[in-house]
PDB file of N, CA and C in Angstrom:
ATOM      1  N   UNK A   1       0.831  -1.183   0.000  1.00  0.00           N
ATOM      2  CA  UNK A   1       0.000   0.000   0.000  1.00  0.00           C
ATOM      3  C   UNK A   1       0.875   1.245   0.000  1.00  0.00           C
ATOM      4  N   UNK A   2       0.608   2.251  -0.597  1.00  0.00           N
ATOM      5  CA  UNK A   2       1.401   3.516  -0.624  1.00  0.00           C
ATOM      6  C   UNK A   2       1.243   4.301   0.554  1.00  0.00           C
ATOM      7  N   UNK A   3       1.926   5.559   0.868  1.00  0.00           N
ATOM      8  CA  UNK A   3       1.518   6.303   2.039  1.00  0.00           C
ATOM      9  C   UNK A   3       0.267   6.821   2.595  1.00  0.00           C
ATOM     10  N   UNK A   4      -0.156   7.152   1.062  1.00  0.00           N
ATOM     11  CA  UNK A   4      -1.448   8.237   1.186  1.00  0.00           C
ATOM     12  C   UNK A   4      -2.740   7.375   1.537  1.00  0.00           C
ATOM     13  N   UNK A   5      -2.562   5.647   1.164  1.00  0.00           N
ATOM     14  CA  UNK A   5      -3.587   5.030   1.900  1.00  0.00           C
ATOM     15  C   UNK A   5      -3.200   4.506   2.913  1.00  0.00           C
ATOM     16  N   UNK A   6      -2.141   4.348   3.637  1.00  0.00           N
ATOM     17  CA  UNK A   6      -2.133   3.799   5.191  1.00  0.00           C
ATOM     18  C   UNK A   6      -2.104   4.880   6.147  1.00  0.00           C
ATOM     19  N   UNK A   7      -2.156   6.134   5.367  1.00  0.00           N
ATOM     20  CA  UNK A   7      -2.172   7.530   6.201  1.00  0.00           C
ATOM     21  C   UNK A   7      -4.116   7.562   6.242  1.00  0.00           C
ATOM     22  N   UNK A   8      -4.705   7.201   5.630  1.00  0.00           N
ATOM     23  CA  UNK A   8      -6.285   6.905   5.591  1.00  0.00           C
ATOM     24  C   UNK A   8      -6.880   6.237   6.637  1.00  0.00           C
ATOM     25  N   UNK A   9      -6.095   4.980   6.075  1.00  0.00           N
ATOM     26  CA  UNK A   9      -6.196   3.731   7.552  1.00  0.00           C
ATOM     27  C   UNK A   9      -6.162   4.107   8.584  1.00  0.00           C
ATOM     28  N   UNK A  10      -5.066   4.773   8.889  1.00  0.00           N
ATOM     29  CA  UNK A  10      -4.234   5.148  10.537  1.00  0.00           C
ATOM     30  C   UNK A  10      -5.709   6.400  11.130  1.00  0.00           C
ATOM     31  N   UNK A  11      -5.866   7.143   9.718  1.00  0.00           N
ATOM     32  CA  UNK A  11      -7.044   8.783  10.378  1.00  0.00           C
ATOM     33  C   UNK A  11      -8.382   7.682  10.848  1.00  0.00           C
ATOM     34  N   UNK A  12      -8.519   6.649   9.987  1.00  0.00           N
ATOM     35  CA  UNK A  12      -9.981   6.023   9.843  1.00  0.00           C
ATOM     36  C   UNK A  12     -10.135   5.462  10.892  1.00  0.00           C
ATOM     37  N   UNK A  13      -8.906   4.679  11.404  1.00  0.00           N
ATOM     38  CA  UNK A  13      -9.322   3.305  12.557  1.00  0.00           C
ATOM     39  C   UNK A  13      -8.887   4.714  13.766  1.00  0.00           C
ATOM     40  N   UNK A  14      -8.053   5.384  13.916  1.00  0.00           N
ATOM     41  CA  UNK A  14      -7.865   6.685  14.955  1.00  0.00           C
ATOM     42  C   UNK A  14      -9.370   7.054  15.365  1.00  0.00           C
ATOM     43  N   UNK A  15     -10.247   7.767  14.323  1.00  0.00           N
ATOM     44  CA  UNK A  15     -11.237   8.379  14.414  1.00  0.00           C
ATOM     45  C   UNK A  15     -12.425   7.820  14.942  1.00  0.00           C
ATOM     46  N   UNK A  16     -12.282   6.261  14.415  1.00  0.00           N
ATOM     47  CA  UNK A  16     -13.649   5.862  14.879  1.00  0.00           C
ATOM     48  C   UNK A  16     -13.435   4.850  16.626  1.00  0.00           C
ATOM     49  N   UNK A  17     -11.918   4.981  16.413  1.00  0.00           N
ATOM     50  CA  UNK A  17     -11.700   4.301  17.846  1.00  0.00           C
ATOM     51  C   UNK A  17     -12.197   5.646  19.054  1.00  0.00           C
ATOM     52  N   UNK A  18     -11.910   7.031  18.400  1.00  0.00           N
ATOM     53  CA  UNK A  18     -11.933   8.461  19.012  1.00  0.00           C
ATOM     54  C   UNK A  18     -13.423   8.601  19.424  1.00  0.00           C
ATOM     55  N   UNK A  19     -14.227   8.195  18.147  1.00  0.00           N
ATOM     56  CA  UNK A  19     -16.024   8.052  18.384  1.00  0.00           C
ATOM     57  C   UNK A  19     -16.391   7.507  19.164  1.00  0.00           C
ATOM     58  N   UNK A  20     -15.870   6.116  19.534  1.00  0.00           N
ATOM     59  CA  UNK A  20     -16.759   4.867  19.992  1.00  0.00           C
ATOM     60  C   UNK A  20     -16.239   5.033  21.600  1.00  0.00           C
ATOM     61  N   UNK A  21     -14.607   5.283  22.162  1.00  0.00           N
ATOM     62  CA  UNK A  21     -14.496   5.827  23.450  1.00  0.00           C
ATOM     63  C   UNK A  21     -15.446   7.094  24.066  1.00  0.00           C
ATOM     64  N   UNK A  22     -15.270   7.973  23.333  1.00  0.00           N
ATOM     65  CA  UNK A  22     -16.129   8.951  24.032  1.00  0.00           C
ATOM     66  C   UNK A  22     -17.493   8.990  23.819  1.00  0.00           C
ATOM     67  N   UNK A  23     -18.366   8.204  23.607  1.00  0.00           N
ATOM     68  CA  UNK A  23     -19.595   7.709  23.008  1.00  0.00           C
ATOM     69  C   UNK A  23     -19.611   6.232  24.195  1.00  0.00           C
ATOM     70  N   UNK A  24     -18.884   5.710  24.105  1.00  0.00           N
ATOM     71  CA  UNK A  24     -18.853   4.657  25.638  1.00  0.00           C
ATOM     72  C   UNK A  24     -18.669   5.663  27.210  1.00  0.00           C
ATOM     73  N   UNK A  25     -17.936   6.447  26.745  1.00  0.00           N
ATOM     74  CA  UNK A  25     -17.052   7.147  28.092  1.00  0.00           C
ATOM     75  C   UNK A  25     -18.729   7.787  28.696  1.00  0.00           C
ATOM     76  N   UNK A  26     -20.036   8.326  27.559  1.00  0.00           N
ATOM     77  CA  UNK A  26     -20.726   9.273  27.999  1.00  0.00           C
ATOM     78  C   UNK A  26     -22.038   8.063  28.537  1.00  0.00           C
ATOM     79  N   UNK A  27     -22.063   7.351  27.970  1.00  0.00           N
ATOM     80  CA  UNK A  27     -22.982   6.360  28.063  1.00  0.00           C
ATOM     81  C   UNK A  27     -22.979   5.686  29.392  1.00  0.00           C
ATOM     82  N   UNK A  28     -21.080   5.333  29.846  1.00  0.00           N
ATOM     83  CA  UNK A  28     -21.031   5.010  31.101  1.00  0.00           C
ATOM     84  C   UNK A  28     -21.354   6.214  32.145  1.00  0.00           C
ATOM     85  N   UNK A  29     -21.143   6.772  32.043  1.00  0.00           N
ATOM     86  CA  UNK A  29     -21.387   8.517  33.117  1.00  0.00           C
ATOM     87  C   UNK A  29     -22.787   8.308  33.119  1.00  0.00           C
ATOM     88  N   UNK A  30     -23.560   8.501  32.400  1.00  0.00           N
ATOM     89  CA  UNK A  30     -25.313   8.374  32.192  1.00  0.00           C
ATOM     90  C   UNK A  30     -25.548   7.071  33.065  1.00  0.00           C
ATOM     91  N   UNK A  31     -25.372   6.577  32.291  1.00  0.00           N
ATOM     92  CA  UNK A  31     -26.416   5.266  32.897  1.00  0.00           C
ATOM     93  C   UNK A  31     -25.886   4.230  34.186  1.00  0.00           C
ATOM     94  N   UNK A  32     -24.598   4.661  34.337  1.00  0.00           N
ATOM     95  CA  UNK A  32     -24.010   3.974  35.700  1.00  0.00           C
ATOM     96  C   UNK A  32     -23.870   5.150  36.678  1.00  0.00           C
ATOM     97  N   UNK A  33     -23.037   6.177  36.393  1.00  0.00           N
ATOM     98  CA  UNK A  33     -22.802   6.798  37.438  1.00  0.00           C
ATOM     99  C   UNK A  33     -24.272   7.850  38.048  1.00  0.00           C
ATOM    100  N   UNK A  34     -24.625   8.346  37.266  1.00  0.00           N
ATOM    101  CA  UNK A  34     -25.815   9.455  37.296  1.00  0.00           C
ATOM    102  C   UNK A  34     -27.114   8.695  37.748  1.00  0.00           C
ATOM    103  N   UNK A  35     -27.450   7.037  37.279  1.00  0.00           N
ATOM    104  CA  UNK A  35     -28.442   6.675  37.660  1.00  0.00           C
ATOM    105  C   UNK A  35     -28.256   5.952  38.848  1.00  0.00           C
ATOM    106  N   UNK A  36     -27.263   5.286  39.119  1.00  0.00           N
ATOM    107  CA  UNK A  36     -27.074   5.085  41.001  1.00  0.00           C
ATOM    108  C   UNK A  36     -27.924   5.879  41.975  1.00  0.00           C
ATOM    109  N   UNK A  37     -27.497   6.930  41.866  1.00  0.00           N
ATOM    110  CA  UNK A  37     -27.828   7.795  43.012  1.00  0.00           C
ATOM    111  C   UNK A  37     -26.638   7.739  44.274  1.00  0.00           C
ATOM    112  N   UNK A  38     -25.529   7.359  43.648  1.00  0.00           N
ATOM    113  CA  UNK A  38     -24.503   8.050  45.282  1.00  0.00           C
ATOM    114  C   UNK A  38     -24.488   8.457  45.975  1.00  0.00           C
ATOM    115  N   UNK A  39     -24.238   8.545  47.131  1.00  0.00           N
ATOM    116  CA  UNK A  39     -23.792   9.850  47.736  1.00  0.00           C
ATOM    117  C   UNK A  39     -22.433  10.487  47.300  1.00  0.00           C
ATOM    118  N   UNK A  40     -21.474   9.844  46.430  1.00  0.00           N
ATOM    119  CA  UNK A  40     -20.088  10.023  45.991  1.00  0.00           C
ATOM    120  C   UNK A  40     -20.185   9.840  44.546  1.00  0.00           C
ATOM    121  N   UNK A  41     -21.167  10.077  43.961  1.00  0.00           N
ATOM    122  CA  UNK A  41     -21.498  10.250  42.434  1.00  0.00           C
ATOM    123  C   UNK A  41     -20.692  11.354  42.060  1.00  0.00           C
ATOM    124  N   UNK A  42     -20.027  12.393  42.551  1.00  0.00           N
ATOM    125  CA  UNK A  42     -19.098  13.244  42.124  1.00  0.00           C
ATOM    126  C   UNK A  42     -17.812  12.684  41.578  1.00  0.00           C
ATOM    127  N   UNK A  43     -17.349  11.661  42.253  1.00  0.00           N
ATOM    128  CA  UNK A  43     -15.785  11.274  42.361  1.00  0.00           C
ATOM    129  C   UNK A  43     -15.419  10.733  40.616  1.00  0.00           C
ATOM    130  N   UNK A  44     -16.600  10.726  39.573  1.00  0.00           N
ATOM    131  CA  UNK A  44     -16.381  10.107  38.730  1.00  0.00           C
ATOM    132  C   UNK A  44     -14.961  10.834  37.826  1.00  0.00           C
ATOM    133  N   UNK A  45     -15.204  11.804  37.945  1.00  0.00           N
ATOM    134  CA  UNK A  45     -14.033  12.287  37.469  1.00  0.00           C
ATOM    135  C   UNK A  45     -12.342  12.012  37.482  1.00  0.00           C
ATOM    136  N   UNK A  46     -12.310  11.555  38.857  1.00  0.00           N
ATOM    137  CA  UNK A  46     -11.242  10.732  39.756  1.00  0.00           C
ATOM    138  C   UNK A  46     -10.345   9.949  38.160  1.00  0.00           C
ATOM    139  N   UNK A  47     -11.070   8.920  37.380  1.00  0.00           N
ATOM    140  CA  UNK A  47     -10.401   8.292  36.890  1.00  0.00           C
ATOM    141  C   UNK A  47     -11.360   8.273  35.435  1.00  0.00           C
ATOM    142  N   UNK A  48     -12.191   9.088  34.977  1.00  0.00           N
ATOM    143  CA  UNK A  48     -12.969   9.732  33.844  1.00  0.00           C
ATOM    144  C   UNK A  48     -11.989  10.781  33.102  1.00  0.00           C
ATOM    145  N   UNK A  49     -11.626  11.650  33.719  1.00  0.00           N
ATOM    146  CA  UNK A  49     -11.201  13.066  33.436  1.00  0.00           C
ATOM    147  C   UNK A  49      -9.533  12.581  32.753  1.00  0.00           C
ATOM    148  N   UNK A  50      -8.928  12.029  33.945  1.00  0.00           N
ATOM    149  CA  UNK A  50      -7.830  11.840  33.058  1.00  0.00           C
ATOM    150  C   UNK A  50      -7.502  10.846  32.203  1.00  0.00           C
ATOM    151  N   UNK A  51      -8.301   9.547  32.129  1.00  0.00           N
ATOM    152  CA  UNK A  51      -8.497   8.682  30.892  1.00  0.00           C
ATOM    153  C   UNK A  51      -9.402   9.664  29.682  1.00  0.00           C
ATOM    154  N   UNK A  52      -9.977  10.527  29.750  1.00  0.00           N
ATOM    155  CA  UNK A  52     -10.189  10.966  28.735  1.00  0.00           C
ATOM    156  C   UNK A  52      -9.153  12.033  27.940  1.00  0.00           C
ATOM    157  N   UNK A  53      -8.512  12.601  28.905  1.00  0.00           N
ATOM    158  CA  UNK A  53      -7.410  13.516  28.425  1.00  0.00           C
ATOM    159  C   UNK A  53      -6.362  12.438  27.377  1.00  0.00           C
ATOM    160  N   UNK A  54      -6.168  11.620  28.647  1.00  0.00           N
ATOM    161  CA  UNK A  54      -4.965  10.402  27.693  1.00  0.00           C
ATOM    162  C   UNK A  54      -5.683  10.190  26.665  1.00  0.00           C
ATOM    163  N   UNK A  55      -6.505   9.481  26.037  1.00  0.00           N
ATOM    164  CA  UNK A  55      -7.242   8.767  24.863  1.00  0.00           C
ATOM    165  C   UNK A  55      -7.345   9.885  23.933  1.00  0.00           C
ATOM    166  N   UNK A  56      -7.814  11.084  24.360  1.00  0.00           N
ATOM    167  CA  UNK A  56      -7.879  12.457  23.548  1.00  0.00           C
ATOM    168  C   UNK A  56      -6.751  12.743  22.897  1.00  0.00           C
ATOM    169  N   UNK A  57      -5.821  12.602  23.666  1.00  0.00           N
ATOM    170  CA  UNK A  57      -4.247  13.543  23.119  1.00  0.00           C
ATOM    171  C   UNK A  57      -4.073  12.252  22.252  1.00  0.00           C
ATOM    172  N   UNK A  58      -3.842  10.517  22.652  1.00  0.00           N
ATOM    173  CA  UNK A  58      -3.311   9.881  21.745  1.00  0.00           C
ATOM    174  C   UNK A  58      -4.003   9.621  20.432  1.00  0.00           C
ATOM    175  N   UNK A  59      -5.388   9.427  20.454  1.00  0.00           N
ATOM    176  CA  UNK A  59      -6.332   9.884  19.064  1.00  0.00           C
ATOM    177  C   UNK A  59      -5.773  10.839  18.575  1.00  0.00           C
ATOM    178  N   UNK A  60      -5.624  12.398  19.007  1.00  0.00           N
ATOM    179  CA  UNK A  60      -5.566  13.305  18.314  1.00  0.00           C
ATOM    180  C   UNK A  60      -4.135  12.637  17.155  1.00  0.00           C
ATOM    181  N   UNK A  61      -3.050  12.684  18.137  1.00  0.00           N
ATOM    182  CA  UNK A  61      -1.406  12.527  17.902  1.00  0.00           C
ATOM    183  C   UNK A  61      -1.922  10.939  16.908  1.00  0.00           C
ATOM    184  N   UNK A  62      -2.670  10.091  17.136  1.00  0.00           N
ATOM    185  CA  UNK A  62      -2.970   9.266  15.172  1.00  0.00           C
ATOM    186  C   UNK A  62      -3.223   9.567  14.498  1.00  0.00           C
ATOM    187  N   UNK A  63      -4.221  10.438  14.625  1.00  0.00           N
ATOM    188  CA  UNK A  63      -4.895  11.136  13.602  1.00  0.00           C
ATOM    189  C   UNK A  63      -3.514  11.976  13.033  1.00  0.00           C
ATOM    190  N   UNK A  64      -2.737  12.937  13.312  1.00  0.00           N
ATOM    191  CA  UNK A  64      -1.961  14.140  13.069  1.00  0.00           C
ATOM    192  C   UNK A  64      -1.185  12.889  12.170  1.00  0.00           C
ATOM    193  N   UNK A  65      -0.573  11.812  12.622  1.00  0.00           N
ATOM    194  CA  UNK A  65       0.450  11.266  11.648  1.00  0.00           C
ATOM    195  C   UNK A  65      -0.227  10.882  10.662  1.00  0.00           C
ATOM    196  N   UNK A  66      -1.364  10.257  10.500  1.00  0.00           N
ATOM    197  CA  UNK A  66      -1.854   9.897   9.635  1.00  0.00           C
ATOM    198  C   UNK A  66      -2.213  10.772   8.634  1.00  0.00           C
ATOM    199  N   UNK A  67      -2.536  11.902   8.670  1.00  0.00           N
ATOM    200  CA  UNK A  67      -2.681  12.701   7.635  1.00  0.00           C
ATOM    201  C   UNK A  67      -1.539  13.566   7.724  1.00  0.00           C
ATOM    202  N   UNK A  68      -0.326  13.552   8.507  1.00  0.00           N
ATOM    203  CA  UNK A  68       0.863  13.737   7.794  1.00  0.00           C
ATOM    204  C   UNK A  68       1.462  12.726   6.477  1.00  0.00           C
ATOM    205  N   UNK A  69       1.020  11.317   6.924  1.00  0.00           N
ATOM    206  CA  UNK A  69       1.061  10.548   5.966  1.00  0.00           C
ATOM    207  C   UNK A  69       0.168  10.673   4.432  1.00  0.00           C
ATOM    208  N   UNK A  70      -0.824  11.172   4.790  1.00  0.00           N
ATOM    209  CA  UNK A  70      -1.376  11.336   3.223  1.00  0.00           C
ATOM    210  C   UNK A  70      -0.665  12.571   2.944  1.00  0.00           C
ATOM    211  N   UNK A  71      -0.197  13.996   3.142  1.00  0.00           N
ATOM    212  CA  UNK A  71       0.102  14.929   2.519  1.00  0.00           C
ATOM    213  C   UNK A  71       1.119  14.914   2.476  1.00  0.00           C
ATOM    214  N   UNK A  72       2.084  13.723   2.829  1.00  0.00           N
ATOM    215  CA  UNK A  72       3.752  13.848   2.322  1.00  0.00           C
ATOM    216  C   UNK A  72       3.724  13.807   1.270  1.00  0.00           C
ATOM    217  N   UNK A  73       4.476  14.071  -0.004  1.00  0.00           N
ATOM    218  CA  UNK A  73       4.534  13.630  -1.448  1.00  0.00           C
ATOM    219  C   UNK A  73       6.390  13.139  -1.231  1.00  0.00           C
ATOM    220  N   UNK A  74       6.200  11.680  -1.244  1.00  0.00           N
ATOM    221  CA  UNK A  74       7.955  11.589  -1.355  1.00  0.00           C
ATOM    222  C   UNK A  74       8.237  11.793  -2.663  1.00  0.00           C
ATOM    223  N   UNK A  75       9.746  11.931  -2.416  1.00  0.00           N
ATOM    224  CA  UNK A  75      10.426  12.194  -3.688  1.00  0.00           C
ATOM    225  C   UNK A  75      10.763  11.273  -4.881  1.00  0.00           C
ATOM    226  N   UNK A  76      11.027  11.898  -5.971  1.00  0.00           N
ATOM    227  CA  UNK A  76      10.906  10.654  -7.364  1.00  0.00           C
ATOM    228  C   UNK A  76      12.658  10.237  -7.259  1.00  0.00           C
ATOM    229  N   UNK A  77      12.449   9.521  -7.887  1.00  0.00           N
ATOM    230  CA  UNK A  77      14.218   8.927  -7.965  1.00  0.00           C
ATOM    231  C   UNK A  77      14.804   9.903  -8.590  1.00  0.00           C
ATOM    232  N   UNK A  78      14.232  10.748  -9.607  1.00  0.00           N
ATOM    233  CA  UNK A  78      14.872  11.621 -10.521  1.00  0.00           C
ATOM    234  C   UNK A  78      15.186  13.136 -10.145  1.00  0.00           C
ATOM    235  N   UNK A  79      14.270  13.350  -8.804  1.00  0.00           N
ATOM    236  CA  UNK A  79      14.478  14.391  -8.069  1.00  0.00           C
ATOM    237  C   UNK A  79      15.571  14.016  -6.811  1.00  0.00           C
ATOM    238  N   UNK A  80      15.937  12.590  -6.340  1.00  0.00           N
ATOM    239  CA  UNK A  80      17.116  12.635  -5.190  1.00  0.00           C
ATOM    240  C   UNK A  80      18.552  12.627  -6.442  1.00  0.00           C
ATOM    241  N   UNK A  81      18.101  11.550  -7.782  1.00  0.00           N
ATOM    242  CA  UNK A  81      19.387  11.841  -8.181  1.00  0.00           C
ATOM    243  C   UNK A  81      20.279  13.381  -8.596  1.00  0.00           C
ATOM    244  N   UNK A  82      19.165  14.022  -8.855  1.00  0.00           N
ATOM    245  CA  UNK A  82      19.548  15.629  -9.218  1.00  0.00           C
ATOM    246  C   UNK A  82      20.106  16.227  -7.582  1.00  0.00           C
ATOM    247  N   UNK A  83      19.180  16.297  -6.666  1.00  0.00           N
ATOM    248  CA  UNK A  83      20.105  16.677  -5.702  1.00  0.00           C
ATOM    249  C   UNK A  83      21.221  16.015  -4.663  1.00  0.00           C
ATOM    250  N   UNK A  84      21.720  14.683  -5.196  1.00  0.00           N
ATOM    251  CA  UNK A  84      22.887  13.845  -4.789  1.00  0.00           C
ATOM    252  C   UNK A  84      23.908  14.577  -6.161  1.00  0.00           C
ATOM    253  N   UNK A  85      23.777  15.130  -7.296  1.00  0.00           N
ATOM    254  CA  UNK A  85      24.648  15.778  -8.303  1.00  0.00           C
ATOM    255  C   UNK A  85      24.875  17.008  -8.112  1.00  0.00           C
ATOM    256  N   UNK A  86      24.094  17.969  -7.482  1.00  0.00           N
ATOM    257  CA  UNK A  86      24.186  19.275  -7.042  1.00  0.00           C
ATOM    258  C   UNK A  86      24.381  19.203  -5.391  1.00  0.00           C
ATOM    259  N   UNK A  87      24.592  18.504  -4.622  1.00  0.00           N
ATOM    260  CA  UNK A  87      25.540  18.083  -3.427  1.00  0.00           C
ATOM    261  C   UNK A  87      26.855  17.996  -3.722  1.00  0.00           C
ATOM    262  N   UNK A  88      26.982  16.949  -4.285  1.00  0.00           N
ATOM    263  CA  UNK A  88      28.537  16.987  -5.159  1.00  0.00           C
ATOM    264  C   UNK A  88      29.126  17.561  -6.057  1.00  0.00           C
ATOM    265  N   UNK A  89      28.355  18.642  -6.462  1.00  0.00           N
ATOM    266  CA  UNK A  89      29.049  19.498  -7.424  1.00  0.00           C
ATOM    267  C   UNK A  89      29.380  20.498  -6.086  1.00  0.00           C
ATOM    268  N   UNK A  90      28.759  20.883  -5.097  1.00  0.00           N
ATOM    269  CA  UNK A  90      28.884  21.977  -4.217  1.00  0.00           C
ATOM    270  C   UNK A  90      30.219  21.248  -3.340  1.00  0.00           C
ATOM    271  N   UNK A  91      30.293  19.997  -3.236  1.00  0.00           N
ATOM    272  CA  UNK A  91      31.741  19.656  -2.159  1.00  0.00           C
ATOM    273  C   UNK A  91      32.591  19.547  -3.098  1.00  0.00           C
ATOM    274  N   UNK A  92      32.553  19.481  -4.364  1.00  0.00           N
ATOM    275  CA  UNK A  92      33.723  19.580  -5.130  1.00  0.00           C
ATOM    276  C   UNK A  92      34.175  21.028  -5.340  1.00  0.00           C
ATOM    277  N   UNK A  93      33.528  21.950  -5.362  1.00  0.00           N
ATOM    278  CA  UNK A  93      33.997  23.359  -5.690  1.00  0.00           C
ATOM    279  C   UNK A  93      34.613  24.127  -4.226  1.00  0.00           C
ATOM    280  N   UNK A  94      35.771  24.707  -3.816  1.00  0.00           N
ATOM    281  CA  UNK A  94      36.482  24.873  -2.978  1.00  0.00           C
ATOM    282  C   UNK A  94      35.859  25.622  -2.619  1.00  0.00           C
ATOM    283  N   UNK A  95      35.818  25.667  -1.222  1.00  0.00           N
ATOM    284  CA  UNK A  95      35.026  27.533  -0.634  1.00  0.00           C
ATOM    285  C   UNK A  95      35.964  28.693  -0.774  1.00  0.00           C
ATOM    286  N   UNK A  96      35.382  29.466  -0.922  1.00  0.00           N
ATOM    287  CA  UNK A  96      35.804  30.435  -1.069  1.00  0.00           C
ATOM    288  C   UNK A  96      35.976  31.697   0.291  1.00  0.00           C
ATOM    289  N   UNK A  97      37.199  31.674   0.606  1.00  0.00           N
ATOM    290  CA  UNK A  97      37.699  32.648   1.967  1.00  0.00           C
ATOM    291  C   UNK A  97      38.086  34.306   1.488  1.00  0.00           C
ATOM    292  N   UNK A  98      37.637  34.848   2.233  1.00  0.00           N
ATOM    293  CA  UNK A  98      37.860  36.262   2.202  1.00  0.00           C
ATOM    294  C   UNK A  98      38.821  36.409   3.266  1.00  0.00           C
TER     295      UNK A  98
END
């Protein structure tokens, strides 16, 4: 597969893993924590808040490579051989000191 489709893959399976956590994350808050009735129904946050931060930032940070992966354009063979010839034309020519 080329870049620009495993950079697809990586946004696609990122995104919908991104949907289905926070779409579970709200579902559990609703219907477990809120319908209990606690007296410590507050504390959900305890271990809510920062599993959602984590899952947030690492979704985001798949998503970001992955569509770094579709908008790379690598280079053609005919564009590294031109600048491996204009590298070496520049270490062959002596510098020049004032």
């Amino acid at each position: 597969m080329k870049g620009n489709t495993w950079g697809y893959v990586v946004m696609t399976i990122s995104i919908a893993f991104g949907i289905f956590y926070f779409t579970s994350m709200f579902l559990w808050f609703k219907y477990e924590i809120l319908s209990r009735y606690s007296r410590f129904w507050w504390t959900w946050w305890i271990i809510a808040l920062p599993l959602s931060l984590i899952v947030g930032f690492a979704v985001f940070f798949v998503t970001w490579i992955g569509w770094v992966m579709i908008k790379s354009k690598p280079k053609t063979v005919q564009q590294l051989i031109e600048e491996s010839r204009k590298r070496s034309k520049e270490a062959k020519t002596p510098s020049q000191s004032s």
